[in-house]
N, C-alpha and C. Protein backbone atom coordinates (compact mmCIF):
# COMPACT_ATOMS: atom_id res chain seq x y z
N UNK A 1 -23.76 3.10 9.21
CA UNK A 1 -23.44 2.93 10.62
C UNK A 1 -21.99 2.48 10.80
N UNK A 2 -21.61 1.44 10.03
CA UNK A 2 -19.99 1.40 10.13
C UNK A 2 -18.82 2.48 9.82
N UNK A 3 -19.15 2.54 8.93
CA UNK A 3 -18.69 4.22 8.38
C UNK A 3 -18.65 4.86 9.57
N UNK A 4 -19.78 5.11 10.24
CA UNK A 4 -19.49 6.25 11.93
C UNK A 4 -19.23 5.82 12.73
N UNK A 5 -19.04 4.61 12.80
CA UNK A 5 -18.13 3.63 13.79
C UNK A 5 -16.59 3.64 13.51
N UNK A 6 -16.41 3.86 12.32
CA UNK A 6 -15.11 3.86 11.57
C UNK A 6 -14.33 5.48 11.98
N UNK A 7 -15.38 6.36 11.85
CA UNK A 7 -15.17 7.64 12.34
C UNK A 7 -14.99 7.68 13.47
N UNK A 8 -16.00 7.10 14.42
CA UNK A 8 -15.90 7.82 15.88
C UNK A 8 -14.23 6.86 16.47
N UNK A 9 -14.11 6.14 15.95
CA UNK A 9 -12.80 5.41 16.62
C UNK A 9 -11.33 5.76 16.01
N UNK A 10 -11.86 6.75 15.04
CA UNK A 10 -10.31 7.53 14.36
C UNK A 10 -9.52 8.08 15.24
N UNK A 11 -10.64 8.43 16.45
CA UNK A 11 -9.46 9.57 17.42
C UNK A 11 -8.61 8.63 18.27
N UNK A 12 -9.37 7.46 18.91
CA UNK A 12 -8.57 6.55 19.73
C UNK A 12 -7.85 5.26 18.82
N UNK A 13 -7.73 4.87 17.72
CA UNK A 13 -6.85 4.00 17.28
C UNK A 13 -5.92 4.39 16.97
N UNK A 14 -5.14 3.45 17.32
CA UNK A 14 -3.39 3.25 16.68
C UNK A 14 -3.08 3.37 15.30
N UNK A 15 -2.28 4.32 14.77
CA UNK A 15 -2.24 4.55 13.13
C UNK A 15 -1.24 3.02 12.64
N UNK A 16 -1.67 2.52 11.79
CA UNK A 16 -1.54 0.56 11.91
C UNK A 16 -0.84 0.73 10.50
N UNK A 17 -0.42 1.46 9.59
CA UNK A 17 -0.25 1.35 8.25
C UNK A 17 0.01 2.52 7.82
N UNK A 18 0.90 3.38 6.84
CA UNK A 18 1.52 4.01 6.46
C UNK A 18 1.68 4.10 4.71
N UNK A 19 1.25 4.75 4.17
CA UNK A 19 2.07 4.58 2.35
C UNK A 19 2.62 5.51 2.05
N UNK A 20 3.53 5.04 1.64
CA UNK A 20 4.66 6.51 0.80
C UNK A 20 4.62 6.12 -0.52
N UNK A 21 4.10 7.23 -1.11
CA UNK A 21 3.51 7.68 -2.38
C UNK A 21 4.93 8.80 -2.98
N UNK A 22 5.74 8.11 -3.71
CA UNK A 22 6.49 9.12 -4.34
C UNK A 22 6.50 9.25 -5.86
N UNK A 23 6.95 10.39 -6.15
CA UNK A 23 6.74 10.31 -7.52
C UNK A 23 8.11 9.28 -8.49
N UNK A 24 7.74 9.07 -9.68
CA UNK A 24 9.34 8.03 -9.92
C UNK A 24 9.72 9.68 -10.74
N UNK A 25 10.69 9.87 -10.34
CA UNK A 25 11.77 10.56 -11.24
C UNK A 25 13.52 9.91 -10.97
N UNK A 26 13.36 8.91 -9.99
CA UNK A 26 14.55 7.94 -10.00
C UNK A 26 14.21 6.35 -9.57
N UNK A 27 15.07 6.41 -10.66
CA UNK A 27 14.79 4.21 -10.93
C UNK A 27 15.36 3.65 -9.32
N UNK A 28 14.45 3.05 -9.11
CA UNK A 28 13.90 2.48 -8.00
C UNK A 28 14.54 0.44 -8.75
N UNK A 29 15.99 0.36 -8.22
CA UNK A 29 16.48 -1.31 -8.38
C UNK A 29 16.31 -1.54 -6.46
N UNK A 30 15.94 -2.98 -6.18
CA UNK A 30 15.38 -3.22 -5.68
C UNK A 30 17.32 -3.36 -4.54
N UNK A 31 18.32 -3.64 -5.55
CA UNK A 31 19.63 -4.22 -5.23
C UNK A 31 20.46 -2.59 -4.29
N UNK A 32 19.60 -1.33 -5.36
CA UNK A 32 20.15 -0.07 -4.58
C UNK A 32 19.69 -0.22 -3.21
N UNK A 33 18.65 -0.49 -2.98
CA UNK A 33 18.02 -0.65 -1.88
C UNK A 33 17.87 -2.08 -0.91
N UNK A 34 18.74 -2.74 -1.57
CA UNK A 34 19.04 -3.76 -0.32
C UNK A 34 19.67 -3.95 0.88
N UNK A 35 19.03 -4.20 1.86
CA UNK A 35 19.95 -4.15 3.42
C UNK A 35 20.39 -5.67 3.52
N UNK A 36 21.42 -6.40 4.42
CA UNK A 36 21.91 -7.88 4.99
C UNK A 36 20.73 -8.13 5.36
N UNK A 37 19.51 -7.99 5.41
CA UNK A 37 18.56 -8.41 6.18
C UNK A 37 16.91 -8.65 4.91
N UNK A 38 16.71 -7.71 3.96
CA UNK A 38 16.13 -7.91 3.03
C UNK A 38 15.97 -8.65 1.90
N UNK A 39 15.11 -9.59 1.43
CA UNK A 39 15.34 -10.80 0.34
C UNK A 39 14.13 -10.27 -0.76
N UNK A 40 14.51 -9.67 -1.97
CA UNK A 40 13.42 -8.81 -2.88
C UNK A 40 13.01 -10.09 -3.38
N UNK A 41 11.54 -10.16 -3.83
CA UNK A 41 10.98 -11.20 -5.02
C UNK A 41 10.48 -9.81 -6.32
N UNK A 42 10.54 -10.21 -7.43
CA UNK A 42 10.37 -9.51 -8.67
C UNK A 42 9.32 -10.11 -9.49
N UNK A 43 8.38 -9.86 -9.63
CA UNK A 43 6.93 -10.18 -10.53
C UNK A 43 6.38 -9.15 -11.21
N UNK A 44 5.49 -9.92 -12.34
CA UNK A 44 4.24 -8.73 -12.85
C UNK A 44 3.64 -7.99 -12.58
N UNK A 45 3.22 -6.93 -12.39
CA UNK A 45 2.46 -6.13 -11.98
C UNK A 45 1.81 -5.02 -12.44
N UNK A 46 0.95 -5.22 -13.45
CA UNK A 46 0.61 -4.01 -14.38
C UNK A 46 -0.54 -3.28 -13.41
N UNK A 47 -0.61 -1.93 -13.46
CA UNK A 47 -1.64 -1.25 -12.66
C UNK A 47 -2.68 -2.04 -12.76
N UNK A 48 -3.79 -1.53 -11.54
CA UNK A 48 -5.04 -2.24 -11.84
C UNK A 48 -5.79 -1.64 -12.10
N UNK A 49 -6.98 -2.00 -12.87
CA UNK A 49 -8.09 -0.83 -13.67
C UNK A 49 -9.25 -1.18 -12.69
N UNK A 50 -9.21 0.36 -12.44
CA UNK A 50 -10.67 0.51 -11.48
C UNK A 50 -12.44 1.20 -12.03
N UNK A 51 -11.86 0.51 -13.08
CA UNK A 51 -13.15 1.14 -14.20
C UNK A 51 -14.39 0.85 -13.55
N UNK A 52 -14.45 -0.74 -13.16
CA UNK A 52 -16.01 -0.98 -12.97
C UNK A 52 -16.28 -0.15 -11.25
N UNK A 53 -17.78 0.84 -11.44
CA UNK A 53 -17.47 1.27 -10.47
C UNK A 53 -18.76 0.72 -9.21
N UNK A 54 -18.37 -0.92 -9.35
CA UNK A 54 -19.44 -1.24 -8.50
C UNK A 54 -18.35 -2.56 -7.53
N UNK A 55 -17.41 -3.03 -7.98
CA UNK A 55 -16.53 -4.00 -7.36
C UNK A 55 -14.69 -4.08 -8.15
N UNK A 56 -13.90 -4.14 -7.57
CA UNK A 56 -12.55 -4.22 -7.52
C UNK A 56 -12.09 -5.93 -6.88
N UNK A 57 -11.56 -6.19 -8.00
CA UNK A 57 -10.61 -8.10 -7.79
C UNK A 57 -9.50 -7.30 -8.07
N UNK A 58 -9.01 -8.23 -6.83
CA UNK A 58 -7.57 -7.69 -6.50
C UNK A 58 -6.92 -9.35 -6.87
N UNK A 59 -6.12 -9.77 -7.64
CA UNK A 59 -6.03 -11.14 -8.01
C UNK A 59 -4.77 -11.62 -6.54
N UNK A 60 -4.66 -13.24 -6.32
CA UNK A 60 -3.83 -12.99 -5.39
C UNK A 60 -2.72 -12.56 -5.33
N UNK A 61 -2.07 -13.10 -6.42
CA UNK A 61 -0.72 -12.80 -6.77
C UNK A 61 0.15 -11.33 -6.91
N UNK A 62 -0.94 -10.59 -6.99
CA UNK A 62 -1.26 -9.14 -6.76
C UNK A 62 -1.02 -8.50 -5.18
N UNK A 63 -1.36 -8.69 -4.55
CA UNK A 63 -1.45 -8.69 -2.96
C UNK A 63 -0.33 -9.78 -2.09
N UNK A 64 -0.27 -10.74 -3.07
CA UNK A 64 0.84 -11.20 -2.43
C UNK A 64 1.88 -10.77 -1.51
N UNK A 65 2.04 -11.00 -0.66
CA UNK A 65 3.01 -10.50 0.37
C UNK A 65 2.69 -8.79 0.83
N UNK A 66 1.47 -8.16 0.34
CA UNK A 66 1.35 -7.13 0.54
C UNK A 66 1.08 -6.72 2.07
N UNK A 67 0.35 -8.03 2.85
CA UNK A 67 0.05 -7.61 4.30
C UNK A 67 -1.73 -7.77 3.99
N UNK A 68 -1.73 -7.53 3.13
CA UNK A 68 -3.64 -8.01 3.03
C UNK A 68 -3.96 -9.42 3.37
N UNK A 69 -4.27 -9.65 4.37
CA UNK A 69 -4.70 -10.94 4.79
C UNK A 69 -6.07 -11.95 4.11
N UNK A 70 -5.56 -11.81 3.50
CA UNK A 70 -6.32 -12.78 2.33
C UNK A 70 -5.39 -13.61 1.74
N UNK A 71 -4.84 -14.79 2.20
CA UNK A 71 -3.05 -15.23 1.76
C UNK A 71 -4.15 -16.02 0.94
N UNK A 72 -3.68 -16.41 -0.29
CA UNK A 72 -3.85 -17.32 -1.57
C UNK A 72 -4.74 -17.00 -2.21
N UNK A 73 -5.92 -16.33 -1.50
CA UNK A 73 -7.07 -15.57 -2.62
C UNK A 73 -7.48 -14.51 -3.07
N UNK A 74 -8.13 -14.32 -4.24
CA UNK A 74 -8.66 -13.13 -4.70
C UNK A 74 -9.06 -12.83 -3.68
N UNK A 75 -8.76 -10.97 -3.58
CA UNK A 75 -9.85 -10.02 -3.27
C UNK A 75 -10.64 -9.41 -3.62
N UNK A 76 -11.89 -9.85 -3.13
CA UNK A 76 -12.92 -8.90 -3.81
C UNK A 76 -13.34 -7.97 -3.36
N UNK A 77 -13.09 -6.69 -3.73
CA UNK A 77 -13.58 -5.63 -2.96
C UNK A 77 -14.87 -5.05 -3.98
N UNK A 78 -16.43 -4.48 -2.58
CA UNK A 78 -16.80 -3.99 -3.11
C UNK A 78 -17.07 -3.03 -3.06
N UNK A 79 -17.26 -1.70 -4.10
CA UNK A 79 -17.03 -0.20 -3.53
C UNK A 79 -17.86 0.77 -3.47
N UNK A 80 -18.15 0.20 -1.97
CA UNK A 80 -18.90 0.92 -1.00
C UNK A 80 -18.85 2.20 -1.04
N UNK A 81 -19.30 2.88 -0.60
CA UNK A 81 -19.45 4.33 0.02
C UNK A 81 -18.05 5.15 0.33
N UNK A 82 -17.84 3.73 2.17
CA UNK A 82 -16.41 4.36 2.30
C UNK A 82 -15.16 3.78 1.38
N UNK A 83 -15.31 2.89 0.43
CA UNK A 83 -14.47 2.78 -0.39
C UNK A 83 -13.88 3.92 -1.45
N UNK A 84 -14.90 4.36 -1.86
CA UNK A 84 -15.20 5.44 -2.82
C UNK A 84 -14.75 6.68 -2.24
N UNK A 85 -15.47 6.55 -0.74
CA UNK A 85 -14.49 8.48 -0.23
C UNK A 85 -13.30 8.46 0.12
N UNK A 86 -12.58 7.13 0.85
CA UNK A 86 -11.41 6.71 1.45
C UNK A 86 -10.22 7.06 -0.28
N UNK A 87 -10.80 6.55 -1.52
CA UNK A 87 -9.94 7.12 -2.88
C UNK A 87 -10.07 8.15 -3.42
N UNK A 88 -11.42 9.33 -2.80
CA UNK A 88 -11.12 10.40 -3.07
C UNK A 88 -10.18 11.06 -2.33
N UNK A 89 -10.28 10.86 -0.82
CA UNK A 89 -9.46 11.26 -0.40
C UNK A 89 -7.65 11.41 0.06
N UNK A 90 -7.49 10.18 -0.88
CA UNK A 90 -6.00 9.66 -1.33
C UNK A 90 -5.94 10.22 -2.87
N UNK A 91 -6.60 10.16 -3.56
CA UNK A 91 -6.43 10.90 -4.39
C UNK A 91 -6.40 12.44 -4.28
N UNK A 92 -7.14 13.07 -3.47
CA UNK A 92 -6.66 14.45 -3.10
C UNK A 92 -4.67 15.05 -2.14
N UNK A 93 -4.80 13.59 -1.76
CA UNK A 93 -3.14 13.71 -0.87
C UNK A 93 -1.96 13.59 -1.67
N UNK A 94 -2.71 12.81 -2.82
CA UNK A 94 -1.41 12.33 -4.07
C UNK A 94 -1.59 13.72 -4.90
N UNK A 95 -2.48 14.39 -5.04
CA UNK A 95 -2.48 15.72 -6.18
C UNK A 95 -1.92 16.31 -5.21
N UNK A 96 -2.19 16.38 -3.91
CA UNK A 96 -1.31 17.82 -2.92
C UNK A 96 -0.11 17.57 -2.64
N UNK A 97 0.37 16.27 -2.73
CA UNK A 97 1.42 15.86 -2.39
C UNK A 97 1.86 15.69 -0.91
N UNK A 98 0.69 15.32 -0.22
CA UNK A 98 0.41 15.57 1.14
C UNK A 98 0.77 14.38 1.69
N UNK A 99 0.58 14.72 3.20
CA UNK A 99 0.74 12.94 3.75
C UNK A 99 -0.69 12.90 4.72
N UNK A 100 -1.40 11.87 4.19
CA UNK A 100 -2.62 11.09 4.56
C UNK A 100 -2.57 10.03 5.33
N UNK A 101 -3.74 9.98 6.57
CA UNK A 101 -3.21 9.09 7.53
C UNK A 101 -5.00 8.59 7.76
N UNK A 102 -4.40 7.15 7.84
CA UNK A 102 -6.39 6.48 7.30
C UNK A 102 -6.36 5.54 8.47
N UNK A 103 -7.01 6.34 9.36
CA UNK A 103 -7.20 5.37 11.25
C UNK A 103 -8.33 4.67 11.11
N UNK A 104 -8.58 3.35 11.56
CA UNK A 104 -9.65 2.95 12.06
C UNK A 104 -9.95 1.67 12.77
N UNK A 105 -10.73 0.92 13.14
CA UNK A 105 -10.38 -0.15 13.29
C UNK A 105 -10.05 -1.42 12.53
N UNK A 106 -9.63 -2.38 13.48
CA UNK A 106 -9.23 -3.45 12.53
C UNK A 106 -9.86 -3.83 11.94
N UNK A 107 -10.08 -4.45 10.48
CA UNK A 107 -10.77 -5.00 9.43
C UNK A 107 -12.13 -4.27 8.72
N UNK A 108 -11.98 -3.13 9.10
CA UNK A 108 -13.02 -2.08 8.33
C UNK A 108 -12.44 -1.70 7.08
N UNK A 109 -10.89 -2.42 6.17
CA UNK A 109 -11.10 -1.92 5.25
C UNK A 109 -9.89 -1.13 4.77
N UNK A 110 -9.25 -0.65 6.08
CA UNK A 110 -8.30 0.52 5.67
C UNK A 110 -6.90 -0.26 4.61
N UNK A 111 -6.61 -0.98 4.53
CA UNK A 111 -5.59 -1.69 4.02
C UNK A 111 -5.86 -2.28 2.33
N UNK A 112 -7.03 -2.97 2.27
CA UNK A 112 -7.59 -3.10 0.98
C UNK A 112 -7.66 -2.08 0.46
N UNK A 113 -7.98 -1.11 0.76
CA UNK A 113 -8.92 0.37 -0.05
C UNK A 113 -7.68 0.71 -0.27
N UNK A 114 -6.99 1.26 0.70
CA UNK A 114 -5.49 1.87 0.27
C UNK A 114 -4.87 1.11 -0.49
N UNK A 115 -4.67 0.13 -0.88
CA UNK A 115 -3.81 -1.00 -2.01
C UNK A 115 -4.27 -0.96 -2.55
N UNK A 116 -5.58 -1.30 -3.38
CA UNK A 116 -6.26 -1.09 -4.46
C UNK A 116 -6.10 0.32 -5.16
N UNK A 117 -6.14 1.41 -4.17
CA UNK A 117 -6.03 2.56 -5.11
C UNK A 117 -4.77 2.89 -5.02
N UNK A 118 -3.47 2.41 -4.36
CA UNK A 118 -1.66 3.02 -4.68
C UNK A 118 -1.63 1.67 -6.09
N UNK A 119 -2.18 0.61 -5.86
CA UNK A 119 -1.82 -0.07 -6.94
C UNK A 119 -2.30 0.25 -8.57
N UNK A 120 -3.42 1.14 -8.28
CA UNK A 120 -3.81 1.99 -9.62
C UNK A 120 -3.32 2.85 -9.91
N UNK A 121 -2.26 3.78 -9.54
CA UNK A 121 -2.04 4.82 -9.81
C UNK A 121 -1.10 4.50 -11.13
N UNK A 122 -0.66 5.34 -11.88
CA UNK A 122 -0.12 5.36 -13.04
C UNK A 122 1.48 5.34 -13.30
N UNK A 123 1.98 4.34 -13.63
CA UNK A 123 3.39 3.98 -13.70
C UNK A 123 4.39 4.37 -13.85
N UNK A 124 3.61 5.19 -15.16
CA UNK A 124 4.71 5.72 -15.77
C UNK A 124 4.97 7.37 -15.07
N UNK A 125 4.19 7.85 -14.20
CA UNK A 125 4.25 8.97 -13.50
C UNK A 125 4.54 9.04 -12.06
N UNK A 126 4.03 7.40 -11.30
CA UNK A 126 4.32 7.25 -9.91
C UNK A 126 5.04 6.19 -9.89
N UNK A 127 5.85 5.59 -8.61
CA UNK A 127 6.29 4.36 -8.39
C UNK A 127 5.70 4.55 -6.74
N UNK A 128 5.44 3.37 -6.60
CA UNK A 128 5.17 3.37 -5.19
C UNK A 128 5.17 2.43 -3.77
N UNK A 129 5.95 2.99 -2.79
CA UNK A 129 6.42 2.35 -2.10
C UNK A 129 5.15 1.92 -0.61
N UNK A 130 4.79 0.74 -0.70
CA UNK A 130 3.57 0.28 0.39
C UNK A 130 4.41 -0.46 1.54
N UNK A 131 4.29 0.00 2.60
CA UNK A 131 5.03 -0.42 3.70
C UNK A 131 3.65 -0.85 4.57
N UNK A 132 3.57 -2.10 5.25
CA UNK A 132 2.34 -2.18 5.71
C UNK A 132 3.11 -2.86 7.34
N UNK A 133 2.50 -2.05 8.23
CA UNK A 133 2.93 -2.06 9.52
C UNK A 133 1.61 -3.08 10.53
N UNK A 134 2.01 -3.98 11.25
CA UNK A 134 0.95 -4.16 11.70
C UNK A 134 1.43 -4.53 13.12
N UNK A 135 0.22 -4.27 14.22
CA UNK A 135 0.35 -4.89 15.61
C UNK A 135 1.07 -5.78 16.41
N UNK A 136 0.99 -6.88 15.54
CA UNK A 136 1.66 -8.07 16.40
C UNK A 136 2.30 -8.78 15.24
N UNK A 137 2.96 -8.70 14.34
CA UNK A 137 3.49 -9.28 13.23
C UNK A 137 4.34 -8.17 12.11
N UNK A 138 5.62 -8.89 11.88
CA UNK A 138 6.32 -8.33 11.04
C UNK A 138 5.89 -7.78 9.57
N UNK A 139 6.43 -6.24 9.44
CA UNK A 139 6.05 -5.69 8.37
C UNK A 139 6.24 -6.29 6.58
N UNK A 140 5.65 -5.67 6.26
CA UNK A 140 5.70 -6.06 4.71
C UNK A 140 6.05 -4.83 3.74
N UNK A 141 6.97 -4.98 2.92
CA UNK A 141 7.46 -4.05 1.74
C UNK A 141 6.98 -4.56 0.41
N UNK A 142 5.96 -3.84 -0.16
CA UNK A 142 6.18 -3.62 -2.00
C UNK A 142 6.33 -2.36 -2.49
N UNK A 143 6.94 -2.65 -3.45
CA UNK A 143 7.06 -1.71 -4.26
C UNK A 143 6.61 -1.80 -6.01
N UNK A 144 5.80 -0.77 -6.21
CA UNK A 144 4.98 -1.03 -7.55
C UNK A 144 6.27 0.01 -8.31
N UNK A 145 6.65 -0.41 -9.64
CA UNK A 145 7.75 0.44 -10.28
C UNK A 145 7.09 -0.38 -11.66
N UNK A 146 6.88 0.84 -12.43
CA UNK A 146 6.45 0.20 -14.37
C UNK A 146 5.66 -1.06 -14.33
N UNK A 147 5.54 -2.18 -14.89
CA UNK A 147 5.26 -2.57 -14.40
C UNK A 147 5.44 -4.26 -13.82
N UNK A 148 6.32 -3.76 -12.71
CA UNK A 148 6.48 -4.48 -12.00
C UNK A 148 6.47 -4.38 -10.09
N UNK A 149 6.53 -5.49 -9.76
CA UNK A 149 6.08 -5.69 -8.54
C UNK A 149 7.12 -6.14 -7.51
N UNK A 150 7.92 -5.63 -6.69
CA UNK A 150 9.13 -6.48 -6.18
C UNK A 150 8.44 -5.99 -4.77
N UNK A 151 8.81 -6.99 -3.90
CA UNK A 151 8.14 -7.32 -2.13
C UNK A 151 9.24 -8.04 -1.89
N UNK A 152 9.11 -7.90 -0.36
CA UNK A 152 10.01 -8.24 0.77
C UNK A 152 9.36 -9.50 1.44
N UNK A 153 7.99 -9.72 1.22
CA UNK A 153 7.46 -10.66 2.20
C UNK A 153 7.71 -9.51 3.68
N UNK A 154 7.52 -10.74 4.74
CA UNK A 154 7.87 -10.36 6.03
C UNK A 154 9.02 -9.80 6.73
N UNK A 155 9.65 -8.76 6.96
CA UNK A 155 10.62 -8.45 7.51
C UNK A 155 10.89 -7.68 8.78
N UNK A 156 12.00 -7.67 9.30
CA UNK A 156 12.47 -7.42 10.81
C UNK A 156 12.04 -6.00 11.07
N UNK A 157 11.41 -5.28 11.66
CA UNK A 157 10.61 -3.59 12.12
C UNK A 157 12.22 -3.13 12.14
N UNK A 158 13.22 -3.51 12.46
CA UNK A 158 14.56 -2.94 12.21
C UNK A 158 14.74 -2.73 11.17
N UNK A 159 14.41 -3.64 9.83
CA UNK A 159 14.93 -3.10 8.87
C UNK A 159 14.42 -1.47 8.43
N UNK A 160 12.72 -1.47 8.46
CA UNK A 160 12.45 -0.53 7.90
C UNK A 160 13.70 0.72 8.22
N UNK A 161 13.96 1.34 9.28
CA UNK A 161 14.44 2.63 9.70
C UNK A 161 16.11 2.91 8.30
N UNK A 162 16.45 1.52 8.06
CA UNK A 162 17.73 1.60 6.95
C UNK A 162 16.77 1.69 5.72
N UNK A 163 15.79 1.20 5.26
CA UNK A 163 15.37 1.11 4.19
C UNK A 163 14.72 2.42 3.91
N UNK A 164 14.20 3.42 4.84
CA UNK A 164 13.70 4.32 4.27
C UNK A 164 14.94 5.46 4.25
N UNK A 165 15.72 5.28 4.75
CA UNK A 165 17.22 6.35 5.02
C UNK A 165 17.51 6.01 3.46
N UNK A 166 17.64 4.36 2.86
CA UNK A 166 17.99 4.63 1.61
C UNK A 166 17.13 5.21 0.69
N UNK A 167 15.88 5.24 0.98
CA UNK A 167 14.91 5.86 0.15
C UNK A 167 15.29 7.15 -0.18
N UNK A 168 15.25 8.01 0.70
CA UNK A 168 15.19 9.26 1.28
C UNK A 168 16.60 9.52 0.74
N UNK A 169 17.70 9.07 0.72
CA UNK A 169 18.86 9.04 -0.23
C UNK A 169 18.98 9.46 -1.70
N UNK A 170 17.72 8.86 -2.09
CA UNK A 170 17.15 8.53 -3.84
C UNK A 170 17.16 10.11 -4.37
N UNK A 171 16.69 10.78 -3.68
CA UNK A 171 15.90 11.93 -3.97
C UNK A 171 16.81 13.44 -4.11
């Protein structure tokens, strides 16, 4: 029933979140990509293994500054139904190279599910840039590269429009 609640409100919600999924074929320094307005932090971050296929811990330090509102604790995700179709179907956008857009309402999920599975993807083939946009509060930048983890914390909705011009530069 949530699931078709999650559906029937795809057509009228606000698209709240965004991921750009690129491939790494250029080194991604956090300094190429600094604006006067951006402050990078640099941590661990080895992919996460989504082997067990009944629950996903997302540790905090992991999510940190990602925009997942869970500030200081594990996440535990468990994978549900729409967990499970929400990563097939990001996994079908990352093989097409497509752009995927995951509407629904607030706290059904869309933000965990999507981080858990850009944070699995494979390092040494993707790097990936999670921009998490939200309603009434300033956005959040990580970026997963080998493995490591560099975030912006909270920053000004101005910055994004320079930060992705430098992206888009990279290429």
């Amino acid at each position: 029933r949530q699931q078709q609640t999650c559906l029937f409100q795809q057509q009228t919600c606000l698209m709240q979140q965004e991921t750009y999924l690129m491939q790494q074929n250029i080194d991604l320094i956090p300094s190429q990509l600094s604006t006067s307005h951006l402050k990078w932090e640099i941590s661990e971050a080895s992919a996460l293994n989504l082997s067990d296929p009944n629950i996903t811990i997302i540790e905090a330090q992991y999510h940190f500054r990602s925009g997942i509102q869970v500030p200081g604790q594990d996440l535990v995700m468990y994978r549900r139904g729409a967990v499970v179709e929400q990563h097939k179907f990001l996994s079908d956008v990352v093989s097409k190279a497509a752009l995927g857009w995951i509407i629904g309402p607030p706290g059904c999920g869309k933000s965990a599910a999507t981080f858990s599975f850009v944070a699995s993807l494979d390092r040494e083939e993707w790097e990936v840039i999670w921009i998490h946009l939200f309603r009434s509060m300033d956005p959040s930048i990580v970026i997963f590269q080998g493995n490591r983890k560099e975030s912006t914390g909270y920053c000004s909705l101005d910055t994004i429009p320079e930060f992705l011009e430098r992206v888009s530069q990279r290429s």
